[in-house]
N, C-alpha and C. Protein backbone atom coordinates (compact mmCIF):
# COMPACT_ATOMS: atom_id res chain seq x y z
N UNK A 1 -11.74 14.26 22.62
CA UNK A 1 -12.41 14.01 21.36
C UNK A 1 -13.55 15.00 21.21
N UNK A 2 -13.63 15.95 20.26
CA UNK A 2 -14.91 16.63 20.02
C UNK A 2 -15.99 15.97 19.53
N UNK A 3 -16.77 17.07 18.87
CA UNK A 3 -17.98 16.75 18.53
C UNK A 3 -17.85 15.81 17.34
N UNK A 4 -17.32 16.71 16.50
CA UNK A 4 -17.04 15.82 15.00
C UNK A 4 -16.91 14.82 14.74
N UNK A 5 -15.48 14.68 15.47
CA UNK A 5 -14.57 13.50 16.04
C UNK A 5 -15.51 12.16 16.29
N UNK A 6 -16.17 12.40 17.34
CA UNK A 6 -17.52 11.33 17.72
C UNK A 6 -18.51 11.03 16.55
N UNK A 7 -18.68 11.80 16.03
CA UNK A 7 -19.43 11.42 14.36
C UNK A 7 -19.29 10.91 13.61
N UNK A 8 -17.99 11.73 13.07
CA UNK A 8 -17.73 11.01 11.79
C UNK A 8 -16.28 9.86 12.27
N UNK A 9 -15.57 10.24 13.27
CA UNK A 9 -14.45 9.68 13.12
C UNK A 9 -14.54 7.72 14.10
N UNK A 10 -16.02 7.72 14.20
CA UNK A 10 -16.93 6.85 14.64
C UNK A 10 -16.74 5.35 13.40
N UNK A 11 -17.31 6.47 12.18
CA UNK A 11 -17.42 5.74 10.76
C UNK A 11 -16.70 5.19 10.60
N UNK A 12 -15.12 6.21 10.16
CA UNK A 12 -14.04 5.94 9.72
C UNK A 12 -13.48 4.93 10.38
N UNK A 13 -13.63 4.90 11.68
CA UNK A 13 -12.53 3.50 12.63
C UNK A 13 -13.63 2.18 12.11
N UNK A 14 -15.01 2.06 11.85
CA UNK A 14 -15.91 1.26 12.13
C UNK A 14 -15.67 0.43 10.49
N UNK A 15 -15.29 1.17 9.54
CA UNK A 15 -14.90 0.54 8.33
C UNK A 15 -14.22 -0.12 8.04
N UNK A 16 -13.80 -1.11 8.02
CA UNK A 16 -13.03 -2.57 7.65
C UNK A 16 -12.50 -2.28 6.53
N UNK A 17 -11.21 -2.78 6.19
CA UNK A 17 -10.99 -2.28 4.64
C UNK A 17 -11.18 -3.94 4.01
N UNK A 18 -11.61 -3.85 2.45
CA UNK A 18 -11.59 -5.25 2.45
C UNK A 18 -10.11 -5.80 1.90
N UNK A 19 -10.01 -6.87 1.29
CA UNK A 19 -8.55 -7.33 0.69
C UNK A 19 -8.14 -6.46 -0.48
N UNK A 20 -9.29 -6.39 -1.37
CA UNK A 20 -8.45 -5.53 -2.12
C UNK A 20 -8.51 -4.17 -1.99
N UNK A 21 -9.08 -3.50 -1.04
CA UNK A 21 -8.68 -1.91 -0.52
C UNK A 21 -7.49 -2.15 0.04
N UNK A 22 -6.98 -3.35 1.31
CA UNK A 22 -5.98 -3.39 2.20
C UNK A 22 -4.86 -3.28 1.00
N UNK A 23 -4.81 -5.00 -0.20
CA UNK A 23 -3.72 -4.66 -0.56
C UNK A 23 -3.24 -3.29 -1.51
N UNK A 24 -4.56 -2.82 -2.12
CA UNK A 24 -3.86 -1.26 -3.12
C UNK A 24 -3.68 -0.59 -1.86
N UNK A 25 -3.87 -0.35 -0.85
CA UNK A 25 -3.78 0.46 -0.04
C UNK A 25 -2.02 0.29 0.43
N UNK A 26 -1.55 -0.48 0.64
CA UNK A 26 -0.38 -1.05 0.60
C UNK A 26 0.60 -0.16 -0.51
N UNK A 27 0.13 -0.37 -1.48
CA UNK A 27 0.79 -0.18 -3.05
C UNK A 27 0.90 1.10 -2.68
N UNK A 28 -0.37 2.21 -2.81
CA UNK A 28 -0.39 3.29 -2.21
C UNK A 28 0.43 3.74 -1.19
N UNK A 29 0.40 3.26 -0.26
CA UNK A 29 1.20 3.59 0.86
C UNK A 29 3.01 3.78 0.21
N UNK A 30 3.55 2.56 -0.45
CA UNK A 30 4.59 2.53 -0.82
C UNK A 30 4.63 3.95 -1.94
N UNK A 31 3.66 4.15 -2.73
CA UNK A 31 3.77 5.32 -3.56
C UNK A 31 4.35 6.47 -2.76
N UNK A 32 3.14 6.86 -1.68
CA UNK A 32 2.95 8.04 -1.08
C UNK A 32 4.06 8.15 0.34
N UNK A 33 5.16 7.27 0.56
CA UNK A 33 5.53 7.03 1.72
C UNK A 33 7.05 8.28 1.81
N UNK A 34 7.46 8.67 0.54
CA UNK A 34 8.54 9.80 0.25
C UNK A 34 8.20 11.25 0.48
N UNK A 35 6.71 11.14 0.95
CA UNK A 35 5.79 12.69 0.59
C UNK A 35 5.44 13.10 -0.95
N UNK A 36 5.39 12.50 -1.58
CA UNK A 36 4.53 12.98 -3.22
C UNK A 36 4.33 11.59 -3.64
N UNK A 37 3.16 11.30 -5.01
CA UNK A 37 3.51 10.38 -5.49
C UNK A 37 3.47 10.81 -7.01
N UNK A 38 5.06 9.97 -7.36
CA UNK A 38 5.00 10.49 -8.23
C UNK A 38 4.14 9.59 -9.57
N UNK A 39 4.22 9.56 -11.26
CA UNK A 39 3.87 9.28 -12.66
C UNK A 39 4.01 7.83 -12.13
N UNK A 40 4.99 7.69 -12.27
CA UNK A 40 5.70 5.86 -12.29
C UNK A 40 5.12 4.93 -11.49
N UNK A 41 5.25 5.90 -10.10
CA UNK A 41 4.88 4.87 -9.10
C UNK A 41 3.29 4.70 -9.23
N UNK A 42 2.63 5.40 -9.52
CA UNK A 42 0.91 5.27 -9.67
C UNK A 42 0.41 4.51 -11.18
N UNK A 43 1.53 4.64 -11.93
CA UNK A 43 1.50 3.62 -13.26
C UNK A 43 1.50 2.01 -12.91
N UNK A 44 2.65 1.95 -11.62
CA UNK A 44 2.92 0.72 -11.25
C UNK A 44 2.03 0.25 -10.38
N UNK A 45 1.61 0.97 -9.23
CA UNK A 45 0.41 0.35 -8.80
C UNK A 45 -0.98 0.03 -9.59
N UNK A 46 -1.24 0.45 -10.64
CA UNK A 46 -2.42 0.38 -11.36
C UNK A 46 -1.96 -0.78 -12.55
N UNK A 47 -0.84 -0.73 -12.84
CA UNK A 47 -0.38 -2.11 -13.37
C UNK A 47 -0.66 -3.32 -12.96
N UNK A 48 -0.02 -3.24 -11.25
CA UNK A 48 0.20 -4.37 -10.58
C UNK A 48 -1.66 -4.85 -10.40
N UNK A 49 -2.33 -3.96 -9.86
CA UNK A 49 -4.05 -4.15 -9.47
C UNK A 49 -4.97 -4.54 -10.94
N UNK A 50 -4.28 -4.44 -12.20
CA UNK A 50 -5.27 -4.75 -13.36
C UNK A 50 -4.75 -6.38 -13.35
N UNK A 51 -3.71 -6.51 -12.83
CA UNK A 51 -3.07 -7.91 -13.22
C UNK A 51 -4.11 -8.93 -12.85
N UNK A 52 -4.02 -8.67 -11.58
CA UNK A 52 -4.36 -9.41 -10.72
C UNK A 52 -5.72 -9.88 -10.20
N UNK A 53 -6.08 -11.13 -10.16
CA UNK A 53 -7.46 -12.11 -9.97
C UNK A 53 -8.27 -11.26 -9.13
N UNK A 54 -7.47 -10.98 -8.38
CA UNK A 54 -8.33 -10.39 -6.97
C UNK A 54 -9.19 -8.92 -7.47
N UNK A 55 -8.63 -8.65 -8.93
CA UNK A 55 -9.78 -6.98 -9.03
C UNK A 55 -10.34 -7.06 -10.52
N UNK A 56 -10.56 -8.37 -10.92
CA UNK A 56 -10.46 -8.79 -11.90
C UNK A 56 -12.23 -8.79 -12.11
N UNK A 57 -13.29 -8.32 -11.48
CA UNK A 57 -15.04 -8.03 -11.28
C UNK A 57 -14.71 -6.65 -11.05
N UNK A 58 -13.63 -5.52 -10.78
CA UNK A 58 -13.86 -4.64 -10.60
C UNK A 58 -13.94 -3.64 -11.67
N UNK A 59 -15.12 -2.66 -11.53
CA UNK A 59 -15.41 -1.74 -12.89
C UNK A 59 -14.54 -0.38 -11.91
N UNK A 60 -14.84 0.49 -12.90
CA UNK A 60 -14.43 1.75 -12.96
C UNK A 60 -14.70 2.45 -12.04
N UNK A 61 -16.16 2.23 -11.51
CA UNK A 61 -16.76 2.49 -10.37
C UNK A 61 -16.30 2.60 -8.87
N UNK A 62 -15.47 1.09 -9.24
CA UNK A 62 -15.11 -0.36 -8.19
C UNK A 62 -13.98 0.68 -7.58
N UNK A 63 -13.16 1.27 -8.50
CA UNK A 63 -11.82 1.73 -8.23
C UNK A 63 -11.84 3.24 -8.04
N UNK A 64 -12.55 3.50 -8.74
CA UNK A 64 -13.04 5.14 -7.70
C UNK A 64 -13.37 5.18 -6.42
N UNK A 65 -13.90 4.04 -6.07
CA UNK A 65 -14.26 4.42 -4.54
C UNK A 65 -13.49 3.63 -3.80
N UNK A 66 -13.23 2.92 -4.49
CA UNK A 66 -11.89 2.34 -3.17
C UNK A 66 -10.75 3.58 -2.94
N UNK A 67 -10.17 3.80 -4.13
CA UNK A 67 -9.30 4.86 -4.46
C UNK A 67 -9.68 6.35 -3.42
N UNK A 68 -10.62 6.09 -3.38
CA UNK A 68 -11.56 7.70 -2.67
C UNK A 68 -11.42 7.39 -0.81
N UNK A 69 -11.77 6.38 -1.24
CA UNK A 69 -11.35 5.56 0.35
C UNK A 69 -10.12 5.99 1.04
N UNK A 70 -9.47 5.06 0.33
CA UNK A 70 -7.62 5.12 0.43
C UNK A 70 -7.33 6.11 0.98
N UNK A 71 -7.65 7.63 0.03
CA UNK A 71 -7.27 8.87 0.03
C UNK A 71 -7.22 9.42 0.66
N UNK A 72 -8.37 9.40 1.32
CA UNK A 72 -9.09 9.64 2.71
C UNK A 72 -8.22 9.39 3.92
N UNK A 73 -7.94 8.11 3.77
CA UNK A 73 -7.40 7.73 5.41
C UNK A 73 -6.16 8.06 5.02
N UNK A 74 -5.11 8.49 4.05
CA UNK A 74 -3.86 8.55 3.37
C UNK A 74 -3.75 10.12 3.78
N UNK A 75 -4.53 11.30 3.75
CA UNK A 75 -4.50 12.55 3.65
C UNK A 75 -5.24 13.05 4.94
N UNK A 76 -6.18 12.25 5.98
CA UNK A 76 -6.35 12.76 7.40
C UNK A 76 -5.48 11.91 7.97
N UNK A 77 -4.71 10.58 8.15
CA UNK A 77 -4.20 10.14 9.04
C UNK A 77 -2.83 9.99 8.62
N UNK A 78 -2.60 9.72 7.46
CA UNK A 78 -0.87 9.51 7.11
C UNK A 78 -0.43 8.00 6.82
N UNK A 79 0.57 7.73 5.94
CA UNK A 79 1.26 6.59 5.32
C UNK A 79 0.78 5.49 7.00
N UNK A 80 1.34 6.01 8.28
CA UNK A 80 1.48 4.88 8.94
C UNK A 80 0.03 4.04 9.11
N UNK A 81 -1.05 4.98 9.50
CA UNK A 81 -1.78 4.76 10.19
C UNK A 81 -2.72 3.72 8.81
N UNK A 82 -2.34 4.11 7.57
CA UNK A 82 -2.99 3.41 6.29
C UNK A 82 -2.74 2.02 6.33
N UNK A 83 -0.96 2.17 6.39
CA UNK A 83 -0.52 0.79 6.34
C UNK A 83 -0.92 -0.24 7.67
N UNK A 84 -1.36 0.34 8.62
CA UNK A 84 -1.38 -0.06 9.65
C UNK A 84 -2.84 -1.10 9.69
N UNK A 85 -3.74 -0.28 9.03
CA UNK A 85 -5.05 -0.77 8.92
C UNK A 85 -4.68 -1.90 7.52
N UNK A 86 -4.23 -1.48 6.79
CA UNK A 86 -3.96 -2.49 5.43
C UNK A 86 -3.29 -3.70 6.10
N UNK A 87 -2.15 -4.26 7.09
CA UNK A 87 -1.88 -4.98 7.75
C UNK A 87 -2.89 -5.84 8.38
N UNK A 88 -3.59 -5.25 8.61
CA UNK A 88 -4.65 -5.87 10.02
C UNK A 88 -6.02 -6.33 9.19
N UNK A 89 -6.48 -5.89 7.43
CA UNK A 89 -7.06 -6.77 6.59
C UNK A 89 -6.73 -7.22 5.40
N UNK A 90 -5.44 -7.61 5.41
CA UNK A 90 -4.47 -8.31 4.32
C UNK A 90 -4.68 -10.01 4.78
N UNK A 91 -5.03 -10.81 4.01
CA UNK A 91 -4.77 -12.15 3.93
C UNK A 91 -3.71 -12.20 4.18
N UNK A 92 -2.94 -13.40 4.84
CA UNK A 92 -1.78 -13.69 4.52
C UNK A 92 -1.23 -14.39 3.51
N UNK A 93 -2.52 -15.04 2.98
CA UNK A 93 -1.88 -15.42 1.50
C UNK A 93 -1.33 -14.20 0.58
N UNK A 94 -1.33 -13.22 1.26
CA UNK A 94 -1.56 -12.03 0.09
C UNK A 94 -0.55 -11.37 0.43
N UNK A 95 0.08 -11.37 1.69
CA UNK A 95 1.13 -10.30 2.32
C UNK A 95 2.81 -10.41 1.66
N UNK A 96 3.09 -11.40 0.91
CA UNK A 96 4.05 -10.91 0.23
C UNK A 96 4.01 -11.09 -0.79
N UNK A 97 2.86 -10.99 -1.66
CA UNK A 97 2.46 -10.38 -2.92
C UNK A 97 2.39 -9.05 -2.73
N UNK A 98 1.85 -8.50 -1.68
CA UNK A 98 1.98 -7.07 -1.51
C UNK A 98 3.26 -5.94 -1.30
N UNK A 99 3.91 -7.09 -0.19
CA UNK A 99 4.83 -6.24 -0.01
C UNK A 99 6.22 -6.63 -1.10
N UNK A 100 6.16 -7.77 -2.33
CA UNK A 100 6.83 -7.43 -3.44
C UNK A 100 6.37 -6.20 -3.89
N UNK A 101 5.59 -5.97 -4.39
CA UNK A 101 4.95 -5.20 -5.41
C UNK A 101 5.12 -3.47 -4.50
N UNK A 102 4.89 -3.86 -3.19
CA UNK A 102 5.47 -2.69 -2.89
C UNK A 102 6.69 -2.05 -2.98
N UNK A 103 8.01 -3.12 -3.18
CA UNK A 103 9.02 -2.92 -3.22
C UNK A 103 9.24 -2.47 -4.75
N UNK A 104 8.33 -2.87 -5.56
CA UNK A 104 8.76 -2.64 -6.94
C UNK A 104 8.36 -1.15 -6.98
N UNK A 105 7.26 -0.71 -6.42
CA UNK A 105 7.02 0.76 -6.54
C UNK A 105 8.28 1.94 -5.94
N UNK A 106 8.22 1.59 -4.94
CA UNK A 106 9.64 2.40 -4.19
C UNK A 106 10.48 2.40 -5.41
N UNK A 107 11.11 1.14 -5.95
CA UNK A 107 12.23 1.33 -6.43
C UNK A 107 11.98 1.77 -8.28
N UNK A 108 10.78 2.11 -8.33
CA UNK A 108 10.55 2.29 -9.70
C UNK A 108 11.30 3.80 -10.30
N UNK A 109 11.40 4.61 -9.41
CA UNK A 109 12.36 5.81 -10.31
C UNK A 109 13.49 5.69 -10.08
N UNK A 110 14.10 4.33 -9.45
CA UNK A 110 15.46 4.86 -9.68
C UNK A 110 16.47 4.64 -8.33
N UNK A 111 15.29 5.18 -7.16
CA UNK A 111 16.00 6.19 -6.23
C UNK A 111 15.30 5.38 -4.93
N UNK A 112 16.37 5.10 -4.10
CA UNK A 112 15.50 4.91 -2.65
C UNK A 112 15.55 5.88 -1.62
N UNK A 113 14.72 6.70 -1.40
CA UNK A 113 15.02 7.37 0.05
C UNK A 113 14.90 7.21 0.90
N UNK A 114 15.67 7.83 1.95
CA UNK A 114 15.99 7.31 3.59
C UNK A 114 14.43 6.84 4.09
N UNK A 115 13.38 7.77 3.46
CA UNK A 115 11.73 7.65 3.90
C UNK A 115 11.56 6.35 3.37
N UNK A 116 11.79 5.93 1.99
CA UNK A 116 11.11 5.12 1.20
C UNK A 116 11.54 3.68 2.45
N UNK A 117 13.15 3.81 2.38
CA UNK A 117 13.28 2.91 3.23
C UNK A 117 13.02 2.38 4.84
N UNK A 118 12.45 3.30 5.47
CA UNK A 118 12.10 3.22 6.75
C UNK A 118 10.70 2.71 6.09
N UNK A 119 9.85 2.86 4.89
CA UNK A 119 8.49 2.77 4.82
C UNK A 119 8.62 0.62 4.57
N UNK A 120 9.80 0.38 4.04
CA UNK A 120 10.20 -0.99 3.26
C UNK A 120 10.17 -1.50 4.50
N UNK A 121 11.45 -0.98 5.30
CA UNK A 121 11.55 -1.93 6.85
C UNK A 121 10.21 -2.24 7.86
N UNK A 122 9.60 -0.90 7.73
CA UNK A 122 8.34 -0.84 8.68
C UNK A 122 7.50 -2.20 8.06
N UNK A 123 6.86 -1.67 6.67
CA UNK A 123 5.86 -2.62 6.23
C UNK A 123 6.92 -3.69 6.54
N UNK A 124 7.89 -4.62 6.31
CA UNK A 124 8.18 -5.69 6.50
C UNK A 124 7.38 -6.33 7.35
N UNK A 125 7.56 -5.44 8.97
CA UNK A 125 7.28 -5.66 10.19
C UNK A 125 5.59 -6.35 10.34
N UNK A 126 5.26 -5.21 9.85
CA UNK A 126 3.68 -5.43 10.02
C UNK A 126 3.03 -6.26 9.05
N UNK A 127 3.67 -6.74 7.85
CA UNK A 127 2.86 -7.37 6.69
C UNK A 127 4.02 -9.13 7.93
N UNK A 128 4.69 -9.02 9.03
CA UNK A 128 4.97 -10.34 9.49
C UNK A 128 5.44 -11.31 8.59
N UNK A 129 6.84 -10.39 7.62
CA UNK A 129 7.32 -10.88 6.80
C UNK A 129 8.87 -11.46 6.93
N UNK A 130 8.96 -12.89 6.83
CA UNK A 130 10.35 -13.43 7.60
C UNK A 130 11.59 -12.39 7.06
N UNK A 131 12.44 -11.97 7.63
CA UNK A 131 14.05 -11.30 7.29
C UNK A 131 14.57 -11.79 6.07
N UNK A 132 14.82 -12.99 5.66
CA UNK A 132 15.35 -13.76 4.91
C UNK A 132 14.72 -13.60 3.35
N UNK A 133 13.22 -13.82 3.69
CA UNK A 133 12.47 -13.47 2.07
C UNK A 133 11.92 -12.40 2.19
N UNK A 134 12.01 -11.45 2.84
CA UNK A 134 11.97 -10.28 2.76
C UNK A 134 13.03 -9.31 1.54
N UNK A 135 14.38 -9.80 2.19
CA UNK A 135 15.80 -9.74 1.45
C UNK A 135 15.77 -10.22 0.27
N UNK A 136 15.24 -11.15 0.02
CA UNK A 136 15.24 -12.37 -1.29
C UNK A 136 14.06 -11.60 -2.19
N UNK A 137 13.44 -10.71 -1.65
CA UNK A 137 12.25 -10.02 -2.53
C UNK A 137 12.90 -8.85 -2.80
N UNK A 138 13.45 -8.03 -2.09
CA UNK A 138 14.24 -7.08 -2.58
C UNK A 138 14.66 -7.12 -3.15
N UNK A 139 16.02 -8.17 -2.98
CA UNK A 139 17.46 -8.37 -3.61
C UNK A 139 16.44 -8.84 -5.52
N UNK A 140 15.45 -8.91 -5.74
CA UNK A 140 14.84 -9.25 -6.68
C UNK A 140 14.16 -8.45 -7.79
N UNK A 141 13.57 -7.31 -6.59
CA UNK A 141 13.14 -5.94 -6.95
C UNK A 141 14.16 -5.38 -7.70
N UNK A 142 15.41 -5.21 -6.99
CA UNK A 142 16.24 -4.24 -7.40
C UNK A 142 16.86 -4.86 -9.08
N UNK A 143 17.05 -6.06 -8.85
CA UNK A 143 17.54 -6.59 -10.18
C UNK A 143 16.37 -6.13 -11.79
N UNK A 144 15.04 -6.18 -11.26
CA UNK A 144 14.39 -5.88 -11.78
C UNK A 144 13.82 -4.46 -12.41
N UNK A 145 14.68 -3.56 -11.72
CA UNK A 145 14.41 -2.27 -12.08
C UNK A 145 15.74 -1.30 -12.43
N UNK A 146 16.66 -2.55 -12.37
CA UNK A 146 17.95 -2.16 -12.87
C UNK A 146 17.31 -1.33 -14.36
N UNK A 147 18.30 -0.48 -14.54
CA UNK A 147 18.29 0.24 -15.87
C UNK A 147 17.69 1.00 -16.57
């Protein structure tokens, strides 16, 4: 570990994400998990986050810096290491609200790729989501983005 490393990368581990960084961070992750993100999928995550109770005090402000956050650990560490931390401060009341909504992003252009899908199976794992309604959220997704 260098110098830097001990400095700043001190911060970065020492930051907690809260629920609603963990779950957009999630959303995100599903965006960014193909290598680009594209129009749709960042329409849909910003859809899904205005909906919802949980960001419902948040200003403009609120979402720049979470967003700035995200980015951060999304562009030095990578999809896993994001989702990994988003896992570990996700409610579980919240974990398959997330990982629907993640599924709706993947499947929003259309197209699943071999990435998108290793990113679906993984998060399953770590959001400690049963096989069965896991499937039953999919098999739900997909009906939903038919066409």
């Amino acid at each position: 570990m260098g110098l830097f490393d001990t400095l700043f990368g001190g911060m970065e581990g020492s930051a907690k994400l809260t629920s609603q960084e963990a779950f957009a961070g999630v959303l995100l992750g599903a965006s960014a998990c193909d290598g680009h993100i594209a129009d749709d999928e960042v329409q849909g995550l910003m859809t899904a986050l205005f909906r919802m109770k949980l960001y419902q005090r948040f200003t403009d402000k609120h979402y720049s810096q979470m967003f700035n956050k995200l980015m951060g650990v999304l562009k030095k560490k990578g999809v896993d290491v994001l989702i990994d931390a988003c896992a570990e401060a996700l409610p579980a009341e919240l974990r398959e609200t997330a990982f629907a909504n993640a599924c709706d992003i993947v499947l929003a252009d259309g197209v699943v790729e071999p990435d998108e899908k290793a990113f679906v199976d993984n998060l399953q794992q770590k959001l400690a989501i049963a096989g069965e309604t896991a499937l039953e959220i999919v098999q739900i997704m997909v009906v939903k983005n038919k066409g």
